[in-house]
C-alpha atoms as a PDB file:
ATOM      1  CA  UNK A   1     -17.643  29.710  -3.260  1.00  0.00           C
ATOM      2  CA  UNK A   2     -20.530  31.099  -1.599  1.00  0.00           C
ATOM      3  CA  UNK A   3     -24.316  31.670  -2.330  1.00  0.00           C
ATOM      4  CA  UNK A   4     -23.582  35.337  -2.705  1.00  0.00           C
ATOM      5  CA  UNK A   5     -21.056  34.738  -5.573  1.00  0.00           C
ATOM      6  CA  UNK A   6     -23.601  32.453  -7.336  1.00  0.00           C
ATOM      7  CA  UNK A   7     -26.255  33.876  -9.884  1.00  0.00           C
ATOM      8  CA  UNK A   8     -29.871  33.493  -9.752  1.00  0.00           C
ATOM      9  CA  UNK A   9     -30.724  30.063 -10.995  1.00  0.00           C
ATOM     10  CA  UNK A  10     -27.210  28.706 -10.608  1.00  0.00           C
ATOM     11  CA  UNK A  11     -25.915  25.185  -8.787  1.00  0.00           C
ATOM     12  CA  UNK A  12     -22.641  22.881  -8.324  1.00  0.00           C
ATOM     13  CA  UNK A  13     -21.966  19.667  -7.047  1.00  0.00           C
ATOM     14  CA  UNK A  14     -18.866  18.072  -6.674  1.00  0.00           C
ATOM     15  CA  UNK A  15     -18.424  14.235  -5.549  1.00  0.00           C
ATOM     16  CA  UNK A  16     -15.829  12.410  -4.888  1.00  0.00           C
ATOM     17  CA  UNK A  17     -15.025   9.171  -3.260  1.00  0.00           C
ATOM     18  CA  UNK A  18     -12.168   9.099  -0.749  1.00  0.00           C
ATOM     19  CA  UNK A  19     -11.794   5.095  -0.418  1.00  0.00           C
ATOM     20  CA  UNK A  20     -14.390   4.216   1.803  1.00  0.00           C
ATOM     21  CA  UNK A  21     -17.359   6.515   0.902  1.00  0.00           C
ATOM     22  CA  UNK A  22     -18.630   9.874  -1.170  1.00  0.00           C
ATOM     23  CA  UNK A  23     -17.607  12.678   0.323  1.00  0.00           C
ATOM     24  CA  UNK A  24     -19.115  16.190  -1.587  1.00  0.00           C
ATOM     25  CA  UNK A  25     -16.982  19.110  -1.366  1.00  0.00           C
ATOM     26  CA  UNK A  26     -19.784  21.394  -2.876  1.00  0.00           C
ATOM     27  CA  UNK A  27     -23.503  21.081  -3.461  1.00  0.00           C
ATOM     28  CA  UNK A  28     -24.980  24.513  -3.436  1.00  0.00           C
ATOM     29  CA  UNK A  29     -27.837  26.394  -5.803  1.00  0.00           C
ATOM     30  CA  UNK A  30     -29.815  29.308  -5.792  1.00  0.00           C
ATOM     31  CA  UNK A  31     -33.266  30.368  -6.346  1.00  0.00           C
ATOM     32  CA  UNK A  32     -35.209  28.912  -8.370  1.00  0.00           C
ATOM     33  CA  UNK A  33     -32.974  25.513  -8.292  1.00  0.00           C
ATOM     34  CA  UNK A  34     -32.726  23.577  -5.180  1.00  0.00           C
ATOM     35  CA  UNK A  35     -30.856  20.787  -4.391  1.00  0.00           C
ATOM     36  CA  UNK A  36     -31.169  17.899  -1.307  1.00  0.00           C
ATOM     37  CA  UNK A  37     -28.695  15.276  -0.819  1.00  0.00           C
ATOM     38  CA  UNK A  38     -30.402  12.135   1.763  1.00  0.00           C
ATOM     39  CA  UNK A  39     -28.388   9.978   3.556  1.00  0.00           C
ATOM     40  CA  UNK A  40     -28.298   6.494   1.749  1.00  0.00           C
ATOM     41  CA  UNK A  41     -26.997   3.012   2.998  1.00  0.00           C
ATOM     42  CA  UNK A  42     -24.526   2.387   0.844  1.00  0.00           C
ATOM     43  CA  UNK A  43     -21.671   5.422   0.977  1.00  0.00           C
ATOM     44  CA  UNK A  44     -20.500   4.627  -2.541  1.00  0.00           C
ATOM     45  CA  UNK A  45     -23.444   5.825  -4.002  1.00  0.00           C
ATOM     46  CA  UNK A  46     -24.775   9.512  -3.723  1.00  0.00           C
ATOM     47  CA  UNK A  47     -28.192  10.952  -4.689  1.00  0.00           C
ATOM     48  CA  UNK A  48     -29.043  14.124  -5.256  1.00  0.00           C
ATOM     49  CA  UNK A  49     -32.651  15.641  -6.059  1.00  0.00           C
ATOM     50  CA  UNK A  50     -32.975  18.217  -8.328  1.00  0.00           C
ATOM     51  CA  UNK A  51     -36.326  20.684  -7.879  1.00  0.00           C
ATOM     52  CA  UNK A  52     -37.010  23.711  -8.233  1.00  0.00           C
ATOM     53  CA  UNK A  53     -39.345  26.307  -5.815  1.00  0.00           C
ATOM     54  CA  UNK A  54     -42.702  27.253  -6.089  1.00  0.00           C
ATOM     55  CA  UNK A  55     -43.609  23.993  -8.125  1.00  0.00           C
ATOM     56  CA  UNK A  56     -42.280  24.478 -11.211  1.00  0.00           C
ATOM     57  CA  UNK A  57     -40.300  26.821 -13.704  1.00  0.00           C
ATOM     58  CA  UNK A  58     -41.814  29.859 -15.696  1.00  0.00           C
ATOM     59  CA  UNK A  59     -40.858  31.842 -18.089  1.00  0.00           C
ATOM     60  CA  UNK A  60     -37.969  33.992 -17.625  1.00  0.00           C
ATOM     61  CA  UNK A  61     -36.229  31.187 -15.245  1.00  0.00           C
ATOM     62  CA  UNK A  62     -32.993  30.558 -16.177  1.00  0.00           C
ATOM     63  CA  UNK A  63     -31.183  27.415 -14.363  1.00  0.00           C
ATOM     64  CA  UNK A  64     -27.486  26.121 -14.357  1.00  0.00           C
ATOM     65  CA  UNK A  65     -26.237  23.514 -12.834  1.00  0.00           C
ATOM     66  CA  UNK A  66     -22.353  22.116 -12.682  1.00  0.00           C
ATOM     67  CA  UNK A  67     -21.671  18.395 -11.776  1.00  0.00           C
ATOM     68  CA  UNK A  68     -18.462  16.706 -11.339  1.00  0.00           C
ATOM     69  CA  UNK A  69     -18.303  13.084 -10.466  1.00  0.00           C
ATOM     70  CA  UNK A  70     -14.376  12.015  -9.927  1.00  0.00           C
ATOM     71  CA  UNK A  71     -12.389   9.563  -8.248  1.00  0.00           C
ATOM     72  CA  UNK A  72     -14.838   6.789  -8.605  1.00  0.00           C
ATOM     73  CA  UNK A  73     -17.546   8.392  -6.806  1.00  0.00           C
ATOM     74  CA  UNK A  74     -21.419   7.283  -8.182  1.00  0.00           C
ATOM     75  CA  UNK A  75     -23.710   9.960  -8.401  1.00  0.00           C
ATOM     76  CA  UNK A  76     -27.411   9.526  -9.319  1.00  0.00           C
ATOM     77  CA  UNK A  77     -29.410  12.525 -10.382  1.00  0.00           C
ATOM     78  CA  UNK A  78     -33.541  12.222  -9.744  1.00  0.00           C
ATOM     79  CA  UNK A  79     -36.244  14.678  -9.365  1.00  0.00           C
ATOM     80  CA  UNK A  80     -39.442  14.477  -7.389  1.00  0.00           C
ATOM     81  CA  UNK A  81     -42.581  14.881  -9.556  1.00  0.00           C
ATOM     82  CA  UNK A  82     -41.766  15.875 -13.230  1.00  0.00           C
ATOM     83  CA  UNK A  83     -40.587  19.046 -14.113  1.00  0.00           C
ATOM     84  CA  UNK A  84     -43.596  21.086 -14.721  1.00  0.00           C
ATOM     85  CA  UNK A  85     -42.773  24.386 -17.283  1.00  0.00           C
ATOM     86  CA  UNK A  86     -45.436  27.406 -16.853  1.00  0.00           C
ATOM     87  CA  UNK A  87     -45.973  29.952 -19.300  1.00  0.00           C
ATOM     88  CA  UNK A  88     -46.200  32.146 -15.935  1.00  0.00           C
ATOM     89  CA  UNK A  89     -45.935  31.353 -12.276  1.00  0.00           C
ATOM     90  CA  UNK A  90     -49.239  30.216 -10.969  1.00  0.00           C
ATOM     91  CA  UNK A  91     -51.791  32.818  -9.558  1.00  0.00           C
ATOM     92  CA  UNK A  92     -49.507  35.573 -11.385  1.00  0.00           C
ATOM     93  CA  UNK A  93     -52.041  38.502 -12.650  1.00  0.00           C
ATOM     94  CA  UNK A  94     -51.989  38.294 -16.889  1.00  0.00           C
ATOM     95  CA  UNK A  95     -50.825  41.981 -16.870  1.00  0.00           C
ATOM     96  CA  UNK A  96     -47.504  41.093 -14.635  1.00  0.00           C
ATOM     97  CA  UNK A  97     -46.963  37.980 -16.827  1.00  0.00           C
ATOM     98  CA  UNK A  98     -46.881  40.235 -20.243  1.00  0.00           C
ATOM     99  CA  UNK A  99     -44.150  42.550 -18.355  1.00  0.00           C
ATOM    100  CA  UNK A 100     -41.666  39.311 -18.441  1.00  0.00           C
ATOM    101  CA  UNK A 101     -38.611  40.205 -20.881  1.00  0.00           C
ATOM    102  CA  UNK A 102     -37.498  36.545 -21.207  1.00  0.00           C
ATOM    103  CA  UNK A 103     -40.709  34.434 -21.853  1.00  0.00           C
ATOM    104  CA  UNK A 104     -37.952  31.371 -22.646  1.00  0.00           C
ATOM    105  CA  UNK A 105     -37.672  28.887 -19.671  1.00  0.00           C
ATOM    106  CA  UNK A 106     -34.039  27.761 -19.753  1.00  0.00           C
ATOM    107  CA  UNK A 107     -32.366  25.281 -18.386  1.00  0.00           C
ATOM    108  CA  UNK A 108     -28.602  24.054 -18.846  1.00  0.00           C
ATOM    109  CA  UNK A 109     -26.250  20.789 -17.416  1.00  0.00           C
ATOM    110  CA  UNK A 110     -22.510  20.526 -17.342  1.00  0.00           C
ATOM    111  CA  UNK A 111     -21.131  17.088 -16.276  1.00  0.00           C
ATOM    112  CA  UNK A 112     -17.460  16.054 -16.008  1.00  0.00           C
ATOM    113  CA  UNK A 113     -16.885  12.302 -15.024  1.00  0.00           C
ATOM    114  CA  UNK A 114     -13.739  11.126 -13.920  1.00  0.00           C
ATOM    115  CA  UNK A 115     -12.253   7.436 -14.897  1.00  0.00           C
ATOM    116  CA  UNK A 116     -14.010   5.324 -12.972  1.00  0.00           C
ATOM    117  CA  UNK A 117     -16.417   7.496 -11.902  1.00  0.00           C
ATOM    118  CA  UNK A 118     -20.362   7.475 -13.727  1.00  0.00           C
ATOM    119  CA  UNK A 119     -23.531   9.440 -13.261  1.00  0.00           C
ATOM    120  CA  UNK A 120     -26.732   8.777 -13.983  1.00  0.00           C
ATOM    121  CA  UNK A 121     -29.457  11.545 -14.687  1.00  0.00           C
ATOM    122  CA  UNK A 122     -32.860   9.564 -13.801  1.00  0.00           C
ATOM    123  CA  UNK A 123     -35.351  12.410 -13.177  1.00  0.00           C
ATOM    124  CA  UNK A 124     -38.777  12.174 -14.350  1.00  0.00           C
ATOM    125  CA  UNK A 125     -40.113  13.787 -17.111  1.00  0.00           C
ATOM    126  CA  UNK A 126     -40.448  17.031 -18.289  1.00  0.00           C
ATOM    127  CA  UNK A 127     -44.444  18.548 -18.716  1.00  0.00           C
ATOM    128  CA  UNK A 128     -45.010  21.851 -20.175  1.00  0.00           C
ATOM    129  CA  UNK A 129     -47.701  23.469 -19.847  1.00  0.00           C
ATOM    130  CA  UNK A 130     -49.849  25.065 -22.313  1.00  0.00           C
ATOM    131  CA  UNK A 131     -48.490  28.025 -24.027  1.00  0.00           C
ATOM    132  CA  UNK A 132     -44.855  27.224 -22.304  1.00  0.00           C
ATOM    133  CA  UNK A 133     -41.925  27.951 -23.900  1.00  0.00           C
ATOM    134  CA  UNK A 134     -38.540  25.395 -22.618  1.00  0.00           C
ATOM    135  CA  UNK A 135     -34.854  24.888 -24.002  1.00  0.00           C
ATOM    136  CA  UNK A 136     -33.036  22.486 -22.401  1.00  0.00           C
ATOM    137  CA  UNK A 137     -28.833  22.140 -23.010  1.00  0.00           C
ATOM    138  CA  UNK A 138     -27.022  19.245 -21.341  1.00  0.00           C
ATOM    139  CA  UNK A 139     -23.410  18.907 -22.157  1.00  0.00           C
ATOM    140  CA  UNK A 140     -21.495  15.139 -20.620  1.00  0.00           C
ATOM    141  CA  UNK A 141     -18.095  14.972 -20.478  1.00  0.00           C
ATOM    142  CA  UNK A 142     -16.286  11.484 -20.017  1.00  0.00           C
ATOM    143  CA  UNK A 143     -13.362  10.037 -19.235  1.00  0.00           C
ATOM    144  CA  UNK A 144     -11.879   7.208 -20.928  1.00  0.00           C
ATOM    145  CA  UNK A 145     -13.210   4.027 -18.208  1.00  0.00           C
ATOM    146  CA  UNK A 146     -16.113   6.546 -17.252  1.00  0.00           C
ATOM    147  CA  UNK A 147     -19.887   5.407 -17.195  1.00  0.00           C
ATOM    148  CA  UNK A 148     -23.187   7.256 -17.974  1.00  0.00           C
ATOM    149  CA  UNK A 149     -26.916   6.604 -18.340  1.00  0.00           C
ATOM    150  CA  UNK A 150     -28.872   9.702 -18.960  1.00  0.00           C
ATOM    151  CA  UNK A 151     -32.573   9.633 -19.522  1.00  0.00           C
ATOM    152  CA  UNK A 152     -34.323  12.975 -21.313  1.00  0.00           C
ATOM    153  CA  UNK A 153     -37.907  12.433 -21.511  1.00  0.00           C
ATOM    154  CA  UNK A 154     -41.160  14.557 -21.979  1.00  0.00           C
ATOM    155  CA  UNK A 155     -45.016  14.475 -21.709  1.00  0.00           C
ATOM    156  CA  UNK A 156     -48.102  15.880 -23.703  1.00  0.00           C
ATOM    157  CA  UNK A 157     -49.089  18.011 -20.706  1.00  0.00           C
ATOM    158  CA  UNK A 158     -51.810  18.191 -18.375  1.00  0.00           C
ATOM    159  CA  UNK A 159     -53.882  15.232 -20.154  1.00  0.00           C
ATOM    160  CA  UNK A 160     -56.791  15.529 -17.480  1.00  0.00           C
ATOM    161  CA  UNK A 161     -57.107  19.266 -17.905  1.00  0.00           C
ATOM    162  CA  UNK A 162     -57.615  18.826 -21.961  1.00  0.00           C
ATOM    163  CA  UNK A 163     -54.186  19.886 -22.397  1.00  0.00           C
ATOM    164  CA  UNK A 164     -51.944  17.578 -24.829  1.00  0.00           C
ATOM    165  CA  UNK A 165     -49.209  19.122 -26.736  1.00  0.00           C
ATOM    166  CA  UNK A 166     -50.411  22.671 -26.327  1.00  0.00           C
ATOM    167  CA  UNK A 167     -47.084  24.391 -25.440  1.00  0.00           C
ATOM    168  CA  UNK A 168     -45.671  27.269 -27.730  1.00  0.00           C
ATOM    169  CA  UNK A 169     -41.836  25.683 -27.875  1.00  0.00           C
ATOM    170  CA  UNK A 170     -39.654  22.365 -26.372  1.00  0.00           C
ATOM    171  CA  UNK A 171     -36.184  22.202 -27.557  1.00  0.00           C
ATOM    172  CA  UNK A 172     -33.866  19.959 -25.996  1.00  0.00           C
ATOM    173  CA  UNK A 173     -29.862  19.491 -27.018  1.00  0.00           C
ATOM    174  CA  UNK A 174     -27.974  16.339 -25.266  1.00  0.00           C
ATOM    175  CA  UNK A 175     -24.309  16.149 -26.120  1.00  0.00           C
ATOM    176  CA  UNK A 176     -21.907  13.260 -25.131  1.00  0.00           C
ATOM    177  CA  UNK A 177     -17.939  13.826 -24.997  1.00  0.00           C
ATOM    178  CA  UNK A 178     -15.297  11.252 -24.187  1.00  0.00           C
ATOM    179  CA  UNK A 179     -11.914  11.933 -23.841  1.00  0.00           C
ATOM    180  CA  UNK A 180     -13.141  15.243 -25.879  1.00  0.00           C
ATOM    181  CA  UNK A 181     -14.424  13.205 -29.087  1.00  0.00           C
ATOM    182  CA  UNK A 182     -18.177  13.566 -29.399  1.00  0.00           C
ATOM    183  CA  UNK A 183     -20.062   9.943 -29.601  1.00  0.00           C
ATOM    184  CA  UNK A 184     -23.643  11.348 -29.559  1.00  0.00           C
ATOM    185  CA  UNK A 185     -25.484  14.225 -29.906  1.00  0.00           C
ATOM    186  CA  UNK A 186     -29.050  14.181 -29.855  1.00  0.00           C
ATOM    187  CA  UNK A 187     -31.831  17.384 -30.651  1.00  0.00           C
ATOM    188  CA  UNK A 188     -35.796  17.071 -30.057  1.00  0.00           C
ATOM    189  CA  UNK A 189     -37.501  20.287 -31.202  1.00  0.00           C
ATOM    190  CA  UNK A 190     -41.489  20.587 -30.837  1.00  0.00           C
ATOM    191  CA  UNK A 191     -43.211  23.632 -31.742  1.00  0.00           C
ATOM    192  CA  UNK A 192     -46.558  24.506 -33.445  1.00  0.00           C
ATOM    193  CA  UNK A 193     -46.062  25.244 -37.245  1.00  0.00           C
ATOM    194  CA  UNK A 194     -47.712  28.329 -38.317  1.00  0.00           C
ATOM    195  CA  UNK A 195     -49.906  28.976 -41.302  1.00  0.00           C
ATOM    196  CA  UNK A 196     -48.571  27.414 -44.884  1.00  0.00           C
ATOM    197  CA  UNK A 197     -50.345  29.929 -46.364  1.00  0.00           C
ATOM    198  CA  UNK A 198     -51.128  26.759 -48.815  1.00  0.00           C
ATOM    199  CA  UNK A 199     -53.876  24.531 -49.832  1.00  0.00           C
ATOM    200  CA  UNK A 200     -52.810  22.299 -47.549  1.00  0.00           C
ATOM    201  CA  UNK A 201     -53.736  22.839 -44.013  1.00  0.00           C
ATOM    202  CA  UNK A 202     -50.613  22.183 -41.560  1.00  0.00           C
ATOM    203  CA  UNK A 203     -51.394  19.422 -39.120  1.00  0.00           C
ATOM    204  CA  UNK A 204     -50.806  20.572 -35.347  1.00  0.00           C
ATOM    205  CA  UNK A 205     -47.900  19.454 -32.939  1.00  0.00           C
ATOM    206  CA  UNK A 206     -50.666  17.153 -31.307  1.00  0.00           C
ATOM    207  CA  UNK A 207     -51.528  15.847 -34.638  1.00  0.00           C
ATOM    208  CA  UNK A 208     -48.103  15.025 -35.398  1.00  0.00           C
ATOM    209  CA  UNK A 209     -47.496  13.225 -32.236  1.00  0.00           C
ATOM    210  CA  UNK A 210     -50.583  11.344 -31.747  1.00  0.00           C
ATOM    211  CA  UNK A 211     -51.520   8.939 -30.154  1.00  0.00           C
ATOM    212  CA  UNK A 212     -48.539   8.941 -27.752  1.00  0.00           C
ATOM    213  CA  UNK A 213     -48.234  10.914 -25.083  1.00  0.00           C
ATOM    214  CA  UNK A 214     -44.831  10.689 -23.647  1.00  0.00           C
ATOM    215  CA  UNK A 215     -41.402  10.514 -25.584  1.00  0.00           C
ATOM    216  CA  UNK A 216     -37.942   8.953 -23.829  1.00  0.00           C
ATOM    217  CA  UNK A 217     -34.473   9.117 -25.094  1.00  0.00           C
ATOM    218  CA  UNK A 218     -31.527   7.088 -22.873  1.00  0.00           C
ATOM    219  CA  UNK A 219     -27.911   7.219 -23.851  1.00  0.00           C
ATOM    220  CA  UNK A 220     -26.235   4.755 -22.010  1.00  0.00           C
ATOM    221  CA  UNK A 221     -22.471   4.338 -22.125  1.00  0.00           C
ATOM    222  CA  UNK A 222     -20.010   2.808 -20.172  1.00  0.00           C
ATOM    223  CA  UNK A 223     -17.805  -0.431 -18.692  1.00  0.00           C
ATOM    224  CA  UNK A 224     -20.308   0.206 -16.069  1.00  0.00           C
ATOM    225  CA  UNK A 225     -23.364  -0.543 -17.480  1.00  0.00           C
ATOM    226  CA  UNK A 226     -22.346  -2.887 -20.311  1.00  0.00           C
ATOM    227  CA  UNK A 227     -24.555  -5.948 -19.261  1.00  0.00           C
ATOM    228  CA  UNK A 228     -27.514  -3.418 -19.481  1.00  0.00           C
ATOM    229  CA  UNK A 229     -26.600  -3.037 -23.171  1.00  0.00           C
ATOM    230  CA  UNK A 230     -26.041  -6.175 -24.358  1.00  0.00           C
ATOM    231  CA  UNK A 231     -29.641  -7.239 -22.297  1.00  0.00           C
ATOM    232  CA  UNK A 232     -30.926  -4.160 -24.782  1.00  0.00           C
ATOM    233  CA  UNK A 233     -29.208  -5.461 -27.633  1.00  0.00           C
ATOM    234  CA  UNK A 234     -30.269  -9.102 -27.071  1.00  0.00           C
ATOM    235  CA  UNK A 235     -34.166  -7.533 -26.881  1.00  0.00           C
ATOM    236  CA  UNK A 236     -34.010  -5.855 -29.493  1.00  0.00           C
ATOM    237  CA  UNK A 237     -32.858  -8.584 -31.882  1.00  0.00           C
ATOM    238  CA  UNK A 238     -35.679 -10.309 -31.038  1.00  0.00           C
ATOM    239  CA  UNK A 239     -38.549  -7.759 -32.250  1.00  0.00           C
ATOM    240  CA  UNK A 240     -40.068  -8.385 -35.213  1.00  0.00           C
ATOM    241  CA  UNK A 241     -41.437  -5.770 -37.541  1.00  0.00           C
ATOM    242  CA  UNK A 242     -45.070  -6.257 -38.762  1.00  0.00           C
ATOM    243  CA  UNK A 243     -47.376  -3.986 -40.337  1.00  0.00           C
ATOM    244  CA  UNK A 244     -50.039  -3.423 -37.817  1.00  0.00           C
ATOM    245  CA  UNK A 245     -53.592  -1.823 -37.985  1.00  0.00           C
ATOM    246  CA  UNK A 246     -53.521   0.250 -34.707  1.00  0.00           C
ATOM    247  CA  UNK A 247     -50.460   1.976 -33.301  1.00  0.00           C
ATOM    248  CA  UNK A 248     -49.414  -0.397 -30.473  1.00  0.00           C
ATOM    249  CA  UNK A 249     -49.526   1.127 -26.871  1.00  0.00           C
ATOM    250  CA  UNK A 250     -45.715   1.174 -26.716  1.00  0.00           C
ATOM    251  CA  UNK A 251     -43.044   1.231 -29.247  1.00  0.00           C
ATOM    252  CA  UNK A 252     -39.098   1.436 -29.012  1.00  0.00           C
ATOM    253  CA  UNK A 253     -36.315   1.203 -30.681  1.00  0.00           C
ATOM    254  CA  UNK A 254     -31.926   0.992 -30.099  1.00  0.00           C
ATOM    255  CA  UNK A 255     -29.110   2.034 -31.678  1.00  0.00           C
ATOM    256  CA  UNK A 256     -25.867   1.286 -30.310  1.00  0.00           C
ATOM    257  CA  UNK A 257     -22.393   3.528 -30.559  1.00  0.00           C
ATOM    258  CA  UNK A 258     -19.302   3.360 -30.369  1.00  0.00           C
ATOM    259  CA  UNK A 259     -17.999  -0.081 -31.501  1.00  0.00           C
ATOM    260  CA  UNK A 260     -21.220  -1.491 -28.811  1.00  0.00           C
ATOM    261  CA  UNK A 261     -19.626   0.272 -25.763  1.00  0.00           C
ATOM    262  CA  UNK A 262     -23.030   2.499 -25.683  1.00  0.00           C
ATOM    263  CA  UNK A 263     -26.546   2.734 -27.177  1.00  0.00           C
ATOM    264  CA  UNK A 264     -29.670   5.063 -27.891  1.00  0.00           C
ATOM    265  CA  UNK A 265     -32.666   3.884 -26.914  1.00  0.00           C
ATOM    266  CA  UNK A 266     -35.991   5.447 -27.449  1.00  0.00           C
ATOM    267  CA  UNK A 267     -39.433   4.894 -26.168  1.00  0.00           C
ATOM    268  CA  UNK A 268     -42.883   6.421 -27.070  1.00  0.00           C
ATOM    269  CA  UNK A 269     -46.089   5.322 -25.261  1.00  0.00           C
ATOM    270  CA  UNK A 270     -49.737   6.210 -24.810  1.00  0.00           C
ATOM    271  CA  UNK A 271     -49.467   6.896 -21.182  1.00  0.00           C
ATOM    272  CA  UNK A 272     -46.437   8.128 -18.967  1.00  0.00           C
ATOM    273  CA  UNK A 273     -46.704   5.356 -16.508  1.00  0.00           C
ATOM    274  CA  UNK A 274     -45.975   2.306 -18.955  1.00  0.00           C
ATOM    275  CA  UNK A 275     -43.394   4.629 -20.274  1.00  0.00           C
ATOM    276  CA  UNK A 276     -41.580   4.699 -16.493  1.00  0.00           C
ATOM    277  CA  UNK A 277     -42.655   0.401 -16.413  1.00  0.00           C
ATOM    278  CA  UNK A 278     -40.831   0.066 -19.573  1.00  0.00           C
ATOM    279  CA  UNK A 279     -37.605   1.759 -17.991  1.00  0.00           C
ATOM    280  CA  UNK A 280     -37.760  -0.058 -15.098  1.00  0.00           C
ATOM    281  CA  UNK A 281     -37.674  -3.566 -16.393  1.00  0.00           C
ATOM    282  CA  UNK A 282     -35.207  -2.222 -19.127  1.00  0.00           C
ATOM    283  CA  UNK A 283     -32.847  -0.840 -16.898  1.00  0.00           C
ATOM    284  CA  UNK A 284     -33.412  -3.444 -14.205  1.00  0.00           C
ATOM    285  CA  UNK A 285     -29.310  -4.330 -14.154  1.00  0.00           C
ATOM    286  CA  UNK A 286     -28.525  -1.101 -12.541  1.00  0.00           C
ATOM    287  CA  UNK A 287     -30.057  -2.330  -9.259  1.00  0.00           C
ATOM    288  CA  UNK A 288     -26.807  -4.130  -8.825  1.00  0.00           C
ATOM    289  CA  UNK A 289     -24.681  -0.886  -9.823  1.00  0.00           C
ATOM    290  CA  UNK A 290     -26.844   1.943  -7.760  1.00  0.00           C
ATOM    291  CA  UNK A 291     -28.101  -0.303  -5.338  1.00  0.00           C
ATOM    292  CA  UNK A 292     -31.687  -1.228  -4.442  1.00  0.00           C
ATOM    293  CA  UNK A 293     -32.609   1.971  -2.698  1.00  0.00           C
ATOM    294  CA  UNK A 294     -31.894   4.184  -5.234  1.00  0.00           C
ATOM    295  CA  UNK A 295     -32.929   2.264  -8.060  1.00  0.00           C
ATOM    296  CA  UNK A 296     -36.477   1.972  -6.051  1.00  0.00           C
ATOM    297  CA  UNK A 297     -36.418   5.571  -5.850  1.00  0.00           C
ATOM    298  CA  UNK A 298     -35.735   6.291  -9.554  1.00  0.00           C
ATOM    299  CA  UNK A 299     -38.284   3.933 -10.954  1.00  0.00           C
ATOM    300  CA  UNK A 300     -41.084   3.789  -7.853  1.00  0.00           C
END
């Protein structure tokens, strides 16, 4: 396939791991998705950054992006800076922006991984900015003796412009398939309610949400990855539940799936950075499965 036969917005990759190291037989994206691919130390493990030009997404971009992890290849996904979502591109004339026929910022993920095979989507978080409308679908498809950890997190915004929870719309859909049977699905949808119309006066989307300013989710699945979920799960036990008179800095919480073979974790914090400490010293056991490079560069 080449870059003429691909749409705007569109991207593949395609790892595998021929017995002594990955070897990718596509990685290739248009405008406005780019992808890079560094060498790393270990060939086993692959990295590959996923960014988009111009700084960001606006409305009307539209992004698609194929993955297929097989033969026991390990593939980590990570960004570099969060994913910043503009109503329109910046320095764009108001007049040009209100031309726009799509105002929706869209992006969508299809993964396929092979037995013995796992991915894991580490980018950091999404931040829309105000008036910015996103929609996020990511669809995971698993082989029986296939790993995943896949982390979906968002901010308030641009806190040190005044801007917390000010977009117009955030939808995000995370669905994960193995061996075709669905074992989680998982919807966050944030919007501003509009006038009641009652005696009551509707409290806004930053209202709602206060006082944290930065929401994780992690599904985490996998033979792969199973002493990071029982490490969870042996946390987690050991929380107690209090009443307390001010919202603590942090909170979490876990579920776990599929007879323990997986678990949903979710974080909220006051600030993104304890959010990203958190998932560090959570996740810490995946050093020894992506290696100490790439773990450093996920969590750094």
């Amino acid at each position: 396939m080449t870059l003429a036969t691909i749409h705007p917005g569109h991207g593949r990759v395609v790892v595998r791991n021929d017995g002594f190291s990955n070897v990718f037989s596509n990685l290739s994206a248009t405008y406005p998705l780019k992808l890079l691919s560094p060498q790393l130390p270990s060939g086993n493990v692959s990295i590959v950054y996923m960014m988009s030009y111009g700084g960001g997404l606006v409305g009307g971009d539209h992004v698609h992006l194929t993955i297929e992890v097989k033969d026991g290849a390990r593939l980590a996904i990570l960004s570099q800076g969060s994913t910043k979502v503009f109503k329109t591109r910046p320095g764009e004339r108001l007049s040009a922006a209100r031309t726009q026929i799509h105002p929706v910022t869209t992006q969508k993920l299809n993964v396929h991984v092979s037995t013995d095979s796992a991915l894991f989507l580490l980018p950091d978080p999404v931040t829309c900015f105000r008036a910015a409308k996103y929609h996020q679908t990511q669809n995971f498809h698993l082989a029986q003796g296939a790993s995943a950890v896949l982390l979906d997190w968002i901010t308030s915004g641009r806190k040190s412009l005044g801007e917390e929870w000010v977009f117009s719309r955030y939808y995000s859909l995370n669905e994960v398939w193995v061996e075709g049977r669905r074992i989680a699905r998982d919807a966050t949808l944030l919007e501003e309610r509009g006038a009641s119309g009652g005696p009551i006066t509707a409290r806004s989307l930053a209202e709602t949400l206060a006082p944290y300013s930065c929401y994780a989710t992690v599904i985490i699945y996998g033979d792969l990855v199973r002493d990071t979920i029982r490490h969870l799960s042996a946390a987690y036990a050991t929380l107690t539940v209090f009443k307390q008179h001010a919202p603590p800095p942090l909170l979490w919480s876990m579920s776990t799936i599929c007879d323990r073979k997986g678990c949903i974790v979710r974080v909220a914090a006051k600030d993104t950075e304890d959010v990203k400490l958190w998932l560090g010293r959570a996740l810490s056991d995946l050093e020894g499965v992506l290696g100490v490079d790439v773990y450093r560069r996920a969590f750094s």
